[in-house]
C-alpha atoms as a PDB file:
ATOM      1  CA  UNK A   1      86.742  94.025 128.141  1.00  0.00           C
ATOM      2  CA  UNK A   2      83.781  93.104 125.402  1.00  0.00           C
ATOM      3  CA  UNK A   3      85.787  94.054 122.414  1.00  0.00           C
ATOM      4  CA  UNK A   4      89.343  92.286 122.832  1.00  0.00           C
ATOM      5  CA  UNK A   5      87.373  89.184 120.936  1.00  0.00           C
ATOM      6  CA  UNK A   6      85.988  91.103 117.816  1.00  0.00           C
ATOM      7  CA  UNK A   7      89.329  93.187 117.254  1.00  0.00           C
ATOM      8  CA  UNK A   8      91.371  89.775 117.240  1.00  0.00           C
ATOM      9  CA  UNK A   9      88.790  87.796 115.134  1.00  0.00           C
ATOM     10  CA  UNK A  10      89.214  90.968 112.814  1.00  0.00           C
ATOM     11  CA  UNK A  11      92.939  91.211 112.464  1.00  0.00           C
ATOM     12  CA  UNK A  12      93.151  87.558 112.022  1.00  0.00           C
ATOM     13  CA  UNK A  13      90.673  88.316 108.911  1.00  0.00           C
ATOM     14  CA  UNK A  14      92.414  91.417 107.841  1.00  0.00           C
ATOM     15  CA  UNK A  15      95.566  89.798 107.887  1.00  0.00           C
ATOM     16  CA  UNK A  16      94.509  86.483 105.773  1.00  0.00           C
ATOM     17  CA  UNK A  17      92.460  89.084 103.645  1.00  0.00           C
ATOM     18  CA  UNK A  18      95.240  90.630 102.662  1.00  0.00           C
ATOM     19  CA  UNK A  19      97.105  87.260 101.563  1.00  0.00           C
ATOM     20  CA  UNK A  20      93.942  87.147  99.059  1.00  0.00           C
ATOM     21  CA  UNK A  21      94.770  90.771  97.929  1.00  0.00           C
ATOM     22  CA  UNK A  22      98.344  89.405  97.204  1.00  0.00           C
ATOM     23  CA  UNK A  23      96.956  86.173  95.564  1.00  0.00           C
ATOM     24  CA  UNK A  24      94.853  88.626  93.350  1.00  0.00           C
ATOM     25  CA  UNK A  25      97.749  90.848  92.102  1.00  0.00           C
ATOM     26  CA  UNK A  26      99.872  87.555  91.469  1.00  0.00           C
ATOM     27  CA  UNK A  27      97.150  85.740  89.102  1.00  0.00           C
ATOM     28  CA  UNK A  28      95.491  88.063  87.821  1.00  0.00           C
ATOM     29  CA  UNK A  29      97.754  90.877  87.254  1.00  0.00           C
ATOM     30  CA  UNK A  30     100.947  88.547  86.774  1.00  0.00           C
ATOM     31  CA  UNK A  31     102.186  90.420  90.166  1.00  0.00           C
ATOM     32  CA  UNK A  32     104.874  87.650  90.901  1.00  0.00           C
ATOM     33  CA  UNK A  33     106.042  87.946  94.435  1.00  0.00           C
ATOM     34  CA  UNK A  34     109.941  88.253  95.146  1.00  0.00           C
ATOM     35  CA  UNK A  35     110.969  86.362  98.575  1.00  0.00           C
ATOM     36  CA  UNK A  36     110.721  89.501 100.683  1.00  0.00           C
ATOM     37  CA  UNK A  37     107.121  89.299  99.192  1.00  0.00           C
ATOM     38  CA  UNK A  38     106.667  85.615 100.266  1.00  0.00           C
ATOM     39  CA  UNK A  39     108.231  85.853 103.848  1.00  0.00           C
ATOM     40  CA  UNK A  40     105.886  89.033 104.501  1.00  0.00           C
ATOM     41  CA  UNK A  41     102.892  86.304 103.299  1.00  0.00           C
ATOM     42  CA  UNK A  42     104.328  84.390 106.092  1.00  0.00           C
ATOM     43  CA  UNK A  43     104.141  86.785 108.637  1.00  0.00           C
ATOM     44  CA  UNK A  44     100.778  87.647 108.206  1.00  0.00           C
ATOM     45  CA  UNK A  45      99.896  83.947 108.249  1.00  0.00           C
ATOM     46  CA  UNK A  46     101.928  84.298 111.887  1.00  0.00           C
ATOM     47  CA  UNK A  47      99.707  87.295 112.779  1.00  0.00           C
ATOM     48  CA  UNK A  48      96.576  86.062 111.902  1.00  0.00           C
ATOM     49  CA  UNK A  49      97.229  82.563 113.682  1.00  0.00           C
ATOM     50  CA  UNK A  50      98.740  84.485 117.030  1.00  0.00           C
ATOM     51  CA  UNK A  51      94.866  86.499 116.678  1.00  0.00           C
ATOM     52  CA  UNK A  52      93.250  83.064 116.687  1.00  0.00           C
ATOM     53  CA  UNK A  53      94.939  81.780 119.713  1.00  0.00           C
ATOM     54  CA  UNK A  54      94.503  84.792 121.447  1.00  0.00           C
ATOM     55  CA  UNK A  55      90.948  84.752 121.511  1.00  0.00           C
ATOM     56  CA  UNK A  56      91.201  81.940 123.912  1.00  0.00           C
ATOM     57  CA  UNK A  57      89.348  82.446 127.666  1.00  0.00           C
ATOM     58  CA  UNK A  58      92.393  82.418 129.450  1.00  0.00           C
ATOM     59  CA  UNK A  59      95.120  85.165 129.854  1.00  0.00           C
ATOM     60  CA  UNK A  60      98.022  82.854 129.378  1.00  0.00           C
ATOM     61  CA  UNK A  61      96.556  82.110 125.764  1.00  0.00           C
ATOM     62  CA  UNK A  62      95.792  85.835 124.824  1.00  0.00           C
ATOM     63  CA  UNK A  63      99.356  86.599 125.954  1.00  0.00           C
ATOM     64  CA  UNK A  64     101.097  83.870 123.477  1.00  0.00           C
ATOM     65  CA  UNK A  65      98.640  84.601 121.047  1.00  0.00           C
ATOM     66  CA  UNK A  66      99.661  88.194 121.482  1.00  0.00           C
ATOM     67  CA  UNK A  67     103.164  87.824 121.446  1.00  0.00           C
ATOM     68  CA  UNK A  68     102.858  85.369 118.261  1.00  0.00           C
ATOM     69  CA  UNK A  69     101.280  87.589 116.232  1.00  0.00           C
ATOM     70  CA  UNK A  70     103.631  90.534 117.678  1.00  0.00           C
ATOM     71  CA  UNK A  71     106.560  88.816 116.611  1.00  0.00           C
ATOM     72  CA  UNK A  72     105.022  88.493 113.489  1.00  0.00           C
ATOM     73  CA  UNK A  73     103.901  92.145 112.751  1.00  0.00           C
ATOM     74  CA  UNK A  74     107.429  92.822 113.825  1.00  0.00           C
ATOM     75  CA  UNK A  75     109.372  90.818 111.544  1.00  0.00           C
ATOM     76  CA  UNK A  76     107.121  91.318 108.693  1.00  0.00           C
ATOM     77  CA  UNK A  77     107.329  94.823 109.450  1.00  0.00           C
ATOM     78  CA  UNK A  78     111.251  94.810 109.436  1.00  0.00           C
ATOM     79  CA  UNK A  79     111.302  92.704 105.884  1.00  0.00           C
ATOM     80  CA  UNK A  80     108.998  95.342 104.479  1.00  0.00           C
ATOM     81  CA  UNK A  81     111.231  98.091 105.592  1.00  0.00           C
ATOM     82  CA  UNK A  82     114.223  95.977 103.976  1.00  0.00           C
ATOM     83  CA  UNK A  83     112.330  95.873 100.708  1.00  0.00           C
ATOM     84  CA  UNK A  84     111.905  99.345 100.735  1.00  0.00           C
ATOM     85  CA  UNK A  85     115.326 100.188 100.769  1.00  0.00           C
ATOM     86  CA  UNK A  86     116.247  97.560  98.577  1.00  0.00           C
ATOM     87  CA  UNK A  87     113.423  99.309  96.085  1.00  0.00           C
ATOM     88  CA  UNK A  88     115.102 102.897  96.899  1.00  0.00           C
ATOM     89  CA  UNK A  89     118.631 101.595  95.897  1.00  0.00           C
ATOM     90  CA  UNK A  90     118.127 100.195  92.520  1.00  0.00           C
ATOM     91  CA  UNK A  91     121.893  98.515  92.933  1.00  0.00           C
ATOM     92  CA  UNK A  92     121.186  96.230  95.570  1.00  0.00           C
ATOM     93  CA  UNK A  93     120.154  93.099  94.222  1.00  0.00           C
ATOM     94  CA  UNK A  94     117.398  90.698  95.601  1.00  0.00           C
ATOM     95  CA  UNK A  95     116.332  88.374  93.056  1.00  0.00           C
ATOM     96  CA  UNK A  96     117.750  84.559  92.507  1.00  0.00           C
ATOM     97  CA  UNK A  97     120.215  84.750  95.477  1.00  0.00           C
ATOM     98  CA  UNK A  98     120.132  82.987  98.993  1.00  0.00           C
ATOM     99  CA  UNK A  99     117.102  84.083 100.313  1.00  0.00           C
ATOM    100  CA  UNK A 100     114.983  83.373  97.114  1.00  0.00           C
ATOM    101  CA  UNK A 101     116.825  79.680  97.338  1.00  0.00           C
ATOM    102  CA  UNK A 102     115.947  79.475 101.045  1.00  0.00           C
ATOM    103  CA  UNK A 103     112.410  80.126 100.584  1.00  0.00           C
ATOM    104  CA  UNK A 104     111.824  78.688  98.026  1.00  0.00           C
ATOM    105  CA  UNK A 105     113.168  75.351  99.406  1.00  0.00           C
ATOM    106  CA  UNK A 106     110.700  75.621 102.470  1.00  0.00           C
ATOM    107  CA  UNK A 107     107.876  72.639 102.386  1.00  0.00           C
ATOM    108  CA  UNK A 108     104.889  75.393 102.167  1.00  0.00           C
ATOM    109  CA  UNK A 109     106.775  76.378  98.639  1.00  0.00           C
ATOM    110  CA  UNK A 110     106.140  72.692  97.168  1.00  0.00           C
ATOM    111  CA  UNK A 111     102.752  72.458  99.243  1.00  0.00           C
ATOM    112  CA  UNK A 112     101.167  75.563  98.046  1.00  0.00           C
ATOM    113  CA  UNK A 113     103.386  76.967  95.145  1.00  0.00           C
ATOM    114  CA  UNK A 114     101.217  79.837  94.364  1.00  0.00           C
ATOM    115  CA  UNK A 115     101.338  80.970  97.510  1.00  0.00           C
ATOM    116  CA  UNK A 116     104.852  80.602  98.761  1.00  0.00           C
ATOM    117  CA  UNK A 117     107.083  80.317  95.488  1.00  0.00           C
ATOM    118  CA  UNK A 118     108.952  83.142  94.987  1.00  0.00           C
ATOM    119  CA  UNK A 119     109.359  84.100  91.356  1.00  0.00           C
ATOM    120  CA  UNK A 120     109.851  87.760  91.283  1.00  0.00           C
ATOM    121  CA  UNK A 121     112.698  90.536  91.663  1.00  0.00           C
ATOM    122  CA  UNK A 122     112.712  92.598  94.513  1.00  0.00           C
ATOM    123  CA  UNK A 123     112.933  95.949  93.199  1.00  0.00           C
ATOM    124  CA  UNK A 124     110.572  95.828  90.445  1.00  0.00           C
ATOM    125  CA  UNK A 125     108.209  98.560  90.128  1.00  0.00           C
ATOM    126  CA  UNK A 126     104.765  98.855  89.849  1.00  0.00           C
ATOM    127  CA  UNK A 127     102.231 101.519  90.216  1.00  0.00           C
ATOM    128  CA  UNK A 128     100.968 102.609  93.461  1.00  0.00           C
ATOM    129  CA  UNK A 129      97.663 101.728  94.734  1.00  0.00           C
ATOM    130  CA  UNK A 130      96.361 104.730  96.505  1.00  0.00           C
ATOM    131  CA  UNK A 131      99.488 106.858  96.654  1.00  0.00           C
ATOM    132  CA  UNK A 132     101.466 103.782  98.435  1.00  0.00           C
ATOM    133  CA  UNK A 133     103.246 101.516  96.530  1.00  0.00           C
ATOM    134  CA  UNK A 134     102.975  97.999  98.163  1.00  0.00           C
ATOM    135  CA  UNK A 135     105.598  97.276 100.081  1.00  0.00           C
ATOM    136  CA  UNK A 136     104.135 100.667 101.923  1.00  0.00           C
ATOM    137  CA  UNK A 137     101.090  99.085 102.295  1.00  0.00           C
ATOM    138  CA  UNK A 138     102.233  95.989 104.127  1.00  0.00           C
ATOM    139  CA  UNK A 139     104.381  98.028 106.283  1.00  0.00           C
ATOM    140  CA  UNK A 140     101.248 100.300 107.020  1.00  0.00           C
ATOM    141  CA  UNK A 141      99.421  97.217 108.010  1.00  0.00           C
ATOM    142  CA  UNK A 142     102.231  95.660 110.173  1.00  0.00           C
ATOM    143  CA  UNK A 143     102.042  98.881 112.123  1.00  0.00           C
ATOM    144  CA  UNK A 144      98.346  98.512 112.340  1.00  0.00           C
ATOM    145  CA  UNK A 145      98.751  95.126 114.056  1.00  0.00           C
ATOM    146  CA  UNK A 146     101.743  95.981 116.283  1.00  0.00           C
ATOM    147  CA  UNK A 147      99.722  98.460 117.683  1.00  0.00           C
ATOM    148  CA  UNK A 148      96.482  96.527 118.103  1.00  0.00           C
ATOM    149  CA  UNK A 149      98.266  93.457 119.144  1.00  0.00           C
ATOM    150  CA  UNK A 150     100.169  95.363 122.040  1.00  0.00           C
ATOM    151  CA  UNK A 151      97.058  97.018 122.942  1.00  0.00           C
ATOM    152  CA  UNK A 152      95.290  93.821 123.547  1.00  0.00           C
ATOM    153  CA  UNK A 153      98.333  92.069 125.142  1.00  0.00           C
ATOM    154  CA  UNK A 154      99.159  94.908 127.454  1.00  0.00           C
ATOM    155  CA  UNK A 155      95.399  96.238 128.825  1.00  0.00           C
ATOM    156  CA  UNK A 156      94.186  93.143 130.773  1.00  0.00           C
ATOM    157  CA  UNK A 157      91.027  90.665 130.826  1.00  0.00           C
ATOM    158  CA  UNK A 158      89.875  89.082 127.583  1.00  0.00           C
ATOM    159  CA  UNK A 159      86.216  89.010 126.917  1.00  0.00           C
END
């Protein structure tokens, strides 16, 4: 199949695109990411890297790359669900607790702080962006990729 190479090489860009996108709302519209925010950068990092490796000639590398950047679309899919319902009930909490300290004590948050620190709440609010706020967005996307990613891993030869 020709087109197994292009779709990877473009979810791997998609996905690292959209780390820019959050970069942009962080700097330049003081955005600051909450840890939910941060491990959802992480899983599209996964994704993007499990596209790369996946473009490889043999099956055996499309299939770990696939299931790589599965289990990333996955889990970043399950910690955007998570935020939404922490952003629909206004009483749970998700700001300095153990899973800001956690990943904020992970080498990639002293490497690249801007990136990877966590500084924000959870449940703030901000304004939607095309009728989805975005938390909806990155769960949109995650979909995107779980389905593309499964496609690829599940319909044969690599081109």
């Amino acid at each position: 199949m020709k087109t197994t190479k292009p779709v990877l090489l473009l979810t791997a860009a998609t996905s690292l695109s959209l780390i820019g996108v959050a970069l942009y709302f962080q700097l330049a519209d003081r955005m600051l990411p909450c840890p939910l925010c941060v491990i959802q950068r992480y899983a599209f990092i996964v994704i993007a890297i499990g596209s790369l490796i996946a473009i490889g000639k043999s099956s055996l590398k499309r299939k770990i790359g696939c299931g790589i950047g599965l289990y990333g679309a996955l889990s970043g899919a399950g910690v955007a669900l998570h935020q939404l319902y922490v952003i629909a009930h206004p009483d749970i909490k998700c700001g300095i607790d153990p899973v800001q300290t956690a990943v904020n004590s992970l080498p990639f948050a002293d490497w690249l702080p801007d990136v990877f620190m966590a500084e924000g709440l959870c449940g703030t609010y901000y304004d939607p962006i095309l009728g989805l706020s975005i938390p909806q967005w990155a769960l949109t996307w995650f979909i995107i990729y779980t389905v593309t990613l499964s496609v690829v891993l599940f319909k044969g030869k690599s081109a």
